[in-house]
Protein backbone atom coordinates (compact mmCIF):
# COMPACT_ATOMS: atom_id res chain seq x y z
CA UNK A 1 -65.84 -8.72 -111.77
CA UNK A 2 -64.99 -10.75 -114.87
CA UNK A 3 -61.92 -14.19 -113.61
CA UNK A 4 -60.99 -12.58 -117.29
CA UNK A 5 -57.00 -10.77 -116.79
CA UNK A 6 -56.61 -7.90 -118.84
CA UNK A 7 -52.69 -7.04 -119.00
CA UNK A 8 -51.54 -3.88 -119.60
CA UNK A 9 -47.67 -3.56 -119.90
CA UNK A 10 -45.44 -0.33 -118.62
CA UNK A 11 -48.49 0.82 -116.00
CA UNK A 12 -46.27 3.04 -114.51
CA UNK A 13 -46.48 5.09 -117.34
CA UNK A 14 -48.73 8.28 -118.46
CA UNK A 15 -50.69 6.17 -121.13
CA UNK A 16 -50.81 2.70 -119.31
CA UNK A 17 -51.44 3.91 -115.27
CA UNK A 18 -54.55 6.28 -117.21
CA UNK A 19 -55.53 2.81 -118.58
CA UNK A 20 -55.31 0.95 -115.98
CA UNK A 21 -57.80 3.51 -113.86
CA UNK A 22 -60.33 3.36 -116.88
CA UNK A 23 -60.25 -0.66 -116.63
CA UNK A 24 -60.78 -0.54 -113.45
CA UNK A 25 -63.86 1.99 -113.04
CA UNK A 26 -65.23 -0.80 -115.74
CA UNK A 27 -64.52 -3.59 -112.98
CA UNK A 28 -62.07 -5.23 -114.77
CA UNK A 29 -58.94 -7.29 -113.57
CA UNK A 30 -56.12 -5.86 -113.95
CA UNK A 31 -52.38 -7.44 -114.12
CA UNK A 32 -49.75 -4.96 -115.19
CA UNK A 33 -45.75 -4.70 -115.57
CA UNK A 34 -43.04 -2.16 -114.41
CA UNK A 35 -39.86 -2.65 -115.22
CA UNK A 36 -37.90 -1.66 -111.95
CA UNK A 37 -40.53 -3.39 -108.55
CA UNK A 38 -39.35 -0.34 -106.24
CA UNK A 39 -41.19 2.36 -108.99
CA UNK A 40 -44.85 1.07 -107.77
CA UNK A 41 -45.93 4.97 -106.65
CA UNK A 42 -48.14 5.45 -109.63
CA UNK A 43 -50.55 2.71 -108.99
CA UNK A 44 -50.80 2.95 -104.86
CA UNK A 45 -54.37 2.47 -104.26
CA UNK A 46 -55.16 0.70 -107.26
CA UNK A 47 -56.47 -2.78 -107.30
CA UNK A 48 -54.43 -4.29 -109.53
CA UNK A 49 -51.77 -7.26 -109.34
CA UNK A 50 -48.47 -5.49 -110.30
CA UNK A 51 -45.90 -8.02 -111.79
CA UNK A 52 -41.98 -6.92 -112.33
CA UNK A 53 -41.25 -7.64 -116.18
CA UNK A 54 -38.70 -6.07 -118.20
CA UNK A 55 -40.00 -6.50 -122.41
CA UNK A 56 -36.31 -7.99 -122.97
CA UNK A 57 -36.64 -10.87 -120.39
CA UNK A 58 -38.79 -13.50 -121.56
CA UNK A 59 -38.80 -15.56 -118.72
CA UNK A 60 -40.55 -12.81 -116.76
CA UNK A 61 -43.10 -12.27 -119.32
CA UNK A 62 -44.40 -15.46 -119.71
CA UNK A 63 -45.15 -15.24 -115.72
CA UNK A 64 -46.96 -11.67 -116.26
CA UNK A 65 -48.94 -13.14 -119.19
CA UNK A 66 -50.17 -16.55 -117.73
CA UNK A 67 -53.91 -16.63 -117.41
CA UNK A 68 -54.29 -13.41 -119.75
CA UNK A 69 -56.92 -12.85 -122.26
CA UNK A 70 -56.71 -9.44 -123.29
CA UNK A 71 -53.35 -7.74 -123.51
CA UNK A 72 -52.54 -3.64 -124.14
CA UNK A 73 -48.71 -3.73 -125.40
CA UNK A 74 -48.05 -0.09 -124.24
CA UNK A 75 -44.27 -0.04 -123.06
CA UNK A 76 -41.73 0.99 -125.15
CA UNK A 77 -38.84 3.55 -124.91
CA UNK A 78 -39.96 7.07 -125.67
CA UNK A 79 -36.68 8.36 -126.31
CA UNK A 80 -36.30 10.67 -129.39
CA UNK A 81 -32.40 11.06 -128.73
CA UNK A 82 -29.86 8.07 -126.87
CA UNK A 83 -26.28 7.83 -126.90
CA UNK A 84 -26.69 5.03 -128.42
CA UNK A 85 -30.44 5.07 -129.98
CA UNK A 86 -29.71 2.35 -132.50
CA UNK A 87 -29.21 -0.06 -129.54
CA UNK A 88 -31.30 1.54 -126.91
CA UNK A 89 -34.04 2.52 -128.75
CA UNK A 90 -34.15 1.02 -132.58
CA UNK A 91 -32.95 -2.33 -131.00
CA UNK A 92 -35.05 -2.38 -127.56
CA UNK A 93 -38.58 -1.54 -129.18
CA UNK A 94 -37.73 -4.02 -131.93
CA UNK A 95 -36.72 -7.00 -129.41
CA UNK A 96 -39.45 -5.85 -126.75
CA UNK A 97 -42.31 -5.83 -129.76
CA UNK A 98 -40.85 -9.83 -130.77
CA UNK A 99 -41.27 -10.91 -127.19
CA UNK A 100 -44.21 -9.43 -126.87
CA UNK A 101 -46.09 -11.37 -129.07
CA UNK A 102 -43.59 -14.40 -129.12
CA UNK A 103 -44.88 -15.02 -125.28
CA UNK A 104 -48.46 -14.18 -126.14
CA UNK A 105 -49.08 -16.99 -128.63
CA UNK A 106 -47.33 -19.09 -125.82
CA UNK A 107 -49.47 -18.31 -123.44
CA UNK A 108 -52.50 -18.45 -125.22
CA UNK A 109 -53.18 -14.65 -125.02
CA UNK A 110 -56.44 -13.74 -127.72
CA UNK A 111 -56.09 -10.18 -128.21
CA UNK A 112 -53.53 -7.78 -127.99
CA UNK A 113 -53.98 -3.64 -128.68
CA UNK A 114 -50.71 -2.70 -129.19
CA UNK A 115 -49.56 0.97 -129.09
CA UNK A 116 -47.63 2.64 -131.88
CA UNK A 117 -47.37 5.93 -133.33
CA UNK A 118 -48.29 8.65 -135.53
CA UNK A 119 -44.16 8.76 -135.75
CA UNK A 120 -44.57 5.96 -138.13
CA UNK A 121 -46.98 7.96 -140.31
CA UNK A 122 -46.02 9.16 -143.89
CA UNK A 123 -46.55 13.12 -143.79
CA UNK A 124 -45.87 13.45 -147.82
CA UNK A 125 -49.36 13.63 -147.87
CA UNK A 126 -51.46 15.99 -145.73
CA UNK A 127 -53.97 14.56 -143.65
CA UNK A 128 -51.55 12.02 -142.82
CA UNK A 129 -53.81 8.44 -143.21
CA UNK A 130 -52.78 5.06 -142.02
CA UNK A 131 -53.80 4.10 -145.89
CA UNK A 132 -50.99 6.00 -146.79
CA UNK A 133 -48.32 4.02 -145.60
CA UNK A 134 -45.32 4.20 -143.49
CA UNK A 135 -42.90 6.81 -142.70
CA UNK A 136 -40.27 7.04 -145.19
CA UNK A 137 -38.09 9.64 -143.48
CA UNK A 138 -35.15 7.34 -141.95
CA UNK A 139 -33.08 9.89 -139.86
CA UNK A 140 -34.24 9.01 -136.55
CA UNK A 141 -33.73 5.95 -134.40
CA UNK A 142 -36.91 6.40 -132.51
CA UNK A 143 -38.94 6.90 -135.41
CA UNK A 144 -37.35 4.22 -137.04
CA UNK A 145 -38.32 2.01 -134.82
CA UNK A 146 -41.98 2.65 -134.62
CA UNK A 147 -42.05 2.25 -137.93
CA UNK A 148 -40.62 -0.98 -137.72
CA UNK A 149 -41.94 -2.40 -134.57
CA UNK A 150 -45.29 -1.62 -136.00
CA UNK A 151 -44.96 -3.23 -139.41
CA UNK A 152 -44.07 -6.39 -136.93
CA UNK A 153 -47.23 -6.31 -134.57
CA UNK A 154 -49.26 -6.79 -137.45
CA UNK A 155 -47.25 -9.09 -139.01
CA UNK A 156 -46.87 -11.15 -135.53
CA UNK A 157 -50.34 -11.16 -135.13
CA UNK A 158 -51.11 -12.99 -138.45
CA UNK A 159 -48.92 -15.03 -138.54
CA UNK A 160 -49.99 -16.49 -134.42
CA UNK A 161 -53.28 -16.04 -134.85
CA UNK A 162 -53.81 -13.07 -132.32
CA UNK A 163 -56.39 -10.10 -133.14
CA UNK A 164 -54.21 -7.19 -133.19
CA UNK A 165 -55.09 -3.64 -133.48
CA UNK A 166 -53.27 -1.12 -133.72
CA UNK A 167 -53.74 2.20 -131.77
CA UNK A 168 -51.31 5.69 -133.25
CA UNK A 169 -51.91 8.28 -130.69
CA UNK A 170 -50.39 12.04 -131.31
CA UNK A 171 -48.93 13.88 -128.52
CA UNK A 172 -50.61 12.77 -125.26
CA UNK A 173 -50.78 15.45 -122.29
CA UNK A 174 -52.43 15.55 -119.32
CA UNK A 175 -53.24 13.72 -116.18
CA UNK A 176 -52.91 11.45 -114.41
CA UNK A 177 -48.97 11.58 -114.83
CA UNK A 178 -46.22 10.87 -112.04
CA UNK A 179 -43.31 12.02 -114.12
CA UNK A 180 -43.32 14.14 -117.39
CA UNK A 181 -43.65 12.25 -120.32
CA UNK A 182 -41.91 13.81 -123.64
CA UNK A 183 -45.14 15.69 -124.45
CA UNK A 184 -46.08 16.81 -120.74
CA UNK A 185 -42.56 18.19 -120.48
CA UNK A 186 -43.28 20.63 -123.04
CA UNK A 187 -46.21 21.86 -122.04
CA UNK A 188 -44.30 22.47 -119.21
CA UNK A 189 -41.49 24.61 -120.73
CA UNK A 190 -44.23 26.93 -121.63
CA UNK A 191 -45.39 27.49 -118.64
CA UNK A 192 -42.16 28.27 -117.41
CA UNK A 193 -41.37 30.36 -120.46
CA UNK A 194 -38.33 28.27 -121.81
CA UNK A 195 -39.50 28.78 -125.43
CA UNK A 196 -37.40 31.86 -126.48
CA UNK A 197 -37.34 30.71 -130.41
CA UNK A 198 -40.17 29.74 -132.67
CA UNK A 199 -39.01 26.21 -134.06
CA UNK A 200 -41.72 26.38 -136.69
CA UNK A 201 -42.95 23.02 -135.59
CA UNK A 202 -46.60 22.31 -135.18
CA UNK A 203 -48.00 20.26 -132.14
CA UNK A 204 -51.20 17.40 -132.34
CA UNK A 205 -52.37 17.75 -128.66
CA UNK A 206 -54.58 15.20 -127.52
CA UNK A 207 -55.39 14.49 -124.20
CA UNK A 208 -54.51 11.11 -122.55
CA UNK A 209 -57.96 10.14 -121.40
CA UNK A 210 -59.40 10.50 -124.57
CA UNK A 211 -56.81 7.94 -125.99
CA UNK A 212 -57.09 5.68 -122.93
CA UNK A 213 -60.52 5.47 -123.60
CA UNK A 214 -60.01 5.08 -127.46
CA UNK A 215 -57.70 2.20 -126.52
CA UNK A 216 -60.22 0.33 -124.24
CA UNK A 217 -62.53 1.22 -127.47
CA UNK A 218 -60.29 -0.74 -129.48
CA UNK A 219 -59.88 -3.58 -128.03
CA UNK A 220 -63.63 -3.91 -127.25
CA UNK A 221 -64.82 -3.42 -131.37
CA UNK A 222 -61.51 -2.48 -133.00
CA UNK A 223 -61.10 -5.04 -136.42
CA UNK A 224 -58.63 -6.70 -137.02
CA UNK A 225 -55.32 -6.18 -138.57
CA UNK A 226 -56.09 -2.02 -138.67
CA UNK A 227 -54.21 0.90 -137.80
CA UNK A 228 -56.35 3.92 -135.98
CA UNK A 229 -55.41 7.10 -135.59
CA UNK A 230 -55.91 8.85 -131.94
CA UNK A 231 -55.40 12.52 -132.93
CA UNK A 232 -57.45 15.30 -133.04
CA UNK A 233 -58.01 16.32 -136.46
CA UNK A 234 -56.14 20.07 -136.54
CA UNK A 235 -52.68 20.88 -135.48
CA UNK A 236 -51.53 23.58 -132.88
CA UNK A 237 -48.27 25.48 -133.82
CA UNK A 238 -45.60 26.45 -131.16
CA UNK A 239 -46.83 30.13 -131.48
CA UNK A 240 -50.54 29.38 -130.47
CA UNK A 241 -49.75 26.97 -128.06
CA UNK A 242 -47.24 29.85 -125.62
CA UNK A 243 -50.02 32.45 -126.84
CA UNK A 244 -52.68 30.39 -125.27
CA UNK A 245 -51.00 30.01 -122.11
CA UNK A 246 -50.37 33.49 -122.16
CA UNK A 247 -53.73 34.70 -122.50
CA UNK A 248 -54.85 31.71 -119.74
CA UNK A 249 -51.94 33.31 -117.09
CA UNK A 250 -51.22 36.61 -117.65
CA UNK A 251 -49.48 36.97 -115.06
CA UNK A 252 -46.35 34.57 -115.90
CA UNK A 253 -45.72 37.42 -118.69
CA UNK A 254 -44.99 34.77 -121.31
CA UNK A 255 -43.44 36.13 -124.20
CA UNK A 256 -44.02 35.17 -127.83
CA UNK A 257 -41.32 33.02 -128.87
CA UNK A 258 -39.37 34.72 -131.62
CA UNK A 259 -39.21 34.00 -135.10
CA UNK A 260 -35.61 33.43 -136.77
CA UNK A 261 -34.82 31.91 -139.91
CA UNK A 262 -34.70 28.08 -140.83
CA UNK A 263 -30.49 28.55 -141.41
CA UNK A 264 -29.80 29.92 -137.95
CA UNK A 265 -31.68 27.26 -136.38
CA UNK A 266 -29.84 25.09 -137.79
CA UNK A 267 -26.41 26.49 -137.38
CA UNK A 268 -27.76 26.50 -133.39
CA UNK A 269 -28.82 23.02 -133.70
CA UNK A 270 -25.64 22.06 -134.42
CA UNK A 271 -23.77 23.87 -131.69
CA UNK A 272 -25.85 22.12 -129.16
CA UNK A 273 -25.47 18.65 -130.95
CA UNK A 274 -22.20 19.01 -130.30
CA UNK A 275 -22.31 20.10 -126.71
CA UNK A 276 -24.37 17.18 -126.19
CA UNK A 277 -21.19 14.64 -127.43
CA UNK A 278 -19.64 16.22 -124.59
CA UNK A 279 -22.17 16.25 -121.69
CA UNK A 280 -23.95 13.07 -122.55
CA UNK A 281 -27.53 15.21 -122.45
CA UNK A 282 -30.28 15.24 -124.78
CA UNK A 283 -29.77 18.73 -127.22
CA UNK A 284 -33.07 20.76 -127.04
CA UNK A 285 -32.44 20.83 -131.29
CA UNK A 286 -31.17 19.06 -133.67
CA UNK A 287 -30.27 19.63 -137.26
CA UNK A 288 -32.43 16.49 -138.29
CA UNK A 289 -35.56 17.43 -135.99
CA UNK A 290 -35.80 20.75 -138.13
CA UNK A 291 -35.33 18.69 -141.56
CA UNK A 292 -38.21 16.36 -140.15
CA UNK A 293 -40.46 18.73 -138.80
CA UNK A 294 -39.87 22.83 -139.84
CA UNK A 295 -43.57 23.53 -141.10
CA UNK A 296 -44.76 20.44 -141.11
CA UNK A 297 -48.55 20.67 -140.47
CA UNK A 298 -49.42 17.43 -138.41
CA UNK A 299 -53.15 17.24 -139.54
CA UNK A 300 -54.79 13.51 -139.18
CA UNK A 301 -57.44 12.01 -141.09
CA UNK A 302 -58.81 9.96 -137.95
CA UNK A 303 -62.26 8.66 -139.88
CA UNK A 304 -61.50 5.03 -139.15
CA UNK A 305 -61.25 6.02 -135.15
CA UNK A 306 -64.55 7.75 -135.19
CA UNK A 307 -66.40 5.21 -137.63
CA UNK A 308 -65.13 2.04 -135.45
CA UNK A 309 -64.08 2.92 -132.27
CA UNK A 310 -67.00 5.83 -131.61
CA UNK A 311 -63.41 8.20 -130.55
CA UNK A 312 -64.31 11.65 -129.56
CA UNK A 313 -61.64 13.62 -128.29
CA UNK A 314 -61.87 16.88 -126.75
CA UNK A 315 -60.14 19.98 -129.04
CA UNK A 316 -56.68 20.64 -128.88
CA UNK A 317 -57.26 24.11 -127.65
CA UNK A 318 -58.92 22.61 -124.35
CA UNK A 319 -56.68 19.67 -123.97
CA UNK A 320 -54.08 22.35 -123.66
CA UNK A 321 -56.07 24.56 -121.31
CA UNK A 322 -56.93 21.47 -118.76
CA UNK A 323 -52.70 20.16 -119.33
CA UNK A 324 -51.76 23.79 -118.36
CA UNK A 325 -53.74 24.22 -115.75
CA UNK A 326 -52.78 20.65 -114.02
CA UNK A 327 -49.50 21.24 -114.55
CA UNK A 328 -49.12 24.61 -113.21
CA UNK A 329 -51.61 23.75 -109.73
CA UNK A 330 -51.45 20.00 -109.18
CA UNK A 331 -48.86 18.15 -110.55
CA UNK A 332 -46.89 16.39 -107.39
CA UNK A 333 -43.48 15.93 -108.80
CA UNK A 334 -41.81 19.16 -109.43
């Protein structure tokens, strides 16, 4: 094994701890960072150092990166709704991004993968294309700030001197995961048949091996200064997705989730929006979700992933089936 530390931040989570098991079935050392010290479960067995370091607190970075050569930035908040998303979203991926690379050129780090989005994609035109530029659609916080955290990596890296590439993975489902991430949790819902309405929404399944590996990819031959997209090619809607998993489990008697028009999902959004100022919880819609994302076909143009990186990914259609099926027979945590 290589005195070389490769760093991956957030291990606990479903991108990072898959990471982390690639590096290491490629005998590489392995440093990572959880926020909280007492949330260690996901990476029992695995020989790795395991280092508590919250993105804010610089202090406790520069202790994580010391000695690091290679570092995959993949921590951020995932939250696409907050009480107070401008602060704990916007503002945390923003700050968390600065440190990032702040303590990196401190530390002497060389190269750093760092993990956006396709949320900071522009969808005006269809394949979306990193070449296309940014998002322009400002009415969420989370978004927003993948947008803007991303513009910054690249900018960071120039400016210290750090090879930085850029990795925009689509939804990410699968295992290895020890709670359910944003797009795990929906898979989920299908399973258990909480989709009664078709939101018109389309899904980019991909699963989270196939970006793991497209990550190690990256930083192995990824250039400098690019953006690649980790998607497969072709969306899924809503529709095909709970007809898949109907036609996989017949027996759950999923039903088709029913179409209604674009105003009374709205008017519904709405309702629960407001429901959530009262109970603090997330609303299952909202009014600027279906502005954002009502027949939006998220297609990628992912030529730069294939042409650099070698990225093969297996179809949606069986990223689905294998998510499904792990969900529904092995997943630990329910």
């Amino acid at each position: 094994m290589s005195n070389e530390i490769s760093l991956v931040t957030g291990g606990n989570g479903h991108l990072g701890n898959n990471l982390i098991r690639l590096l290491l079935s490629n005998n590489i050392k392995v440093r990572t960072t959880i926020r909280k010290i007492d949330q260690k479960i996901p990476l029992e067995g695995l020989s790795c150092e395991v280092v508590q370091a919250d993105l804010t607190n610089r202090d406790a970075l520069k202790k994580a990166f010391k000695g690091v050569t290679n570092l995959y930035a993949v921590a951020a908040n995932f939250s696409m709704w907050s009480k107070n998303a401008k602060v704990e979203v916007y503002d945390n991926n923003l700050v968390g991004t600065q440190n990032v690379f702040d303590i990196a050129q401190e530390c002497g780090v060389k190269n750093i993968v760092y993990i956006s989005s396709v949320a900071s994609l522009d969808y005006t035109k269809l394949p979306a294309h990193v070449d296309n530029g940014y998002n322009k659609d400002r009415r969420n916080w989370y978004y927003n700030s993948k947008n803007d955290s991303d513009k910054l990596a690249l900018e960071l890296g120039k400016r210290y001197g750090i090879r930085t590439v850029l990795i925009l993975p689509s939804a990410m489902i699968g295992s290895k995961a020890f709670k359910l991430s944003y797009s795990n949790d929906l898979v989920n819902k299908i399973l258990n048949g909480e989709i009664p309405v078709d939101t018109n929404v389309s899904l980019n399944w991909i699963d989270v091996k196939d970006v793991a590996q497209g990550t190690f990819n990256a930083m192995l031959q990824g250039k400098n200064g690019r953006r690649y997209i980790l998607a497969n090619e072709k969306h899924t809607t809503l529709q095909e997705s709970v007809k898949i998993a109907s036609e996989r489990y017949p027996e759950l008697n999923l039903k088709n989730p029913k179409k209604i028009p674009k105003w009374l999902l709205y008017s519904v959004a709405g309702l629960m929006e407001f429901s959530s100022k009262l109970t603090g919880k997330e609303p299952l819609m909202q009014r600027h979700y279906i502005d954002m994302f009502y027949g939006l076909k998220q297609d990628f143009d992912i030529t730069y992933a294939i042409q650099d990186l070698g990225f093969k990914t297996k179809p949606s259609k069986k990223a689905l089936i294998e998510a499904l099926e792990y969900l529904k027979n092995d997943w630990d945590n329910k």
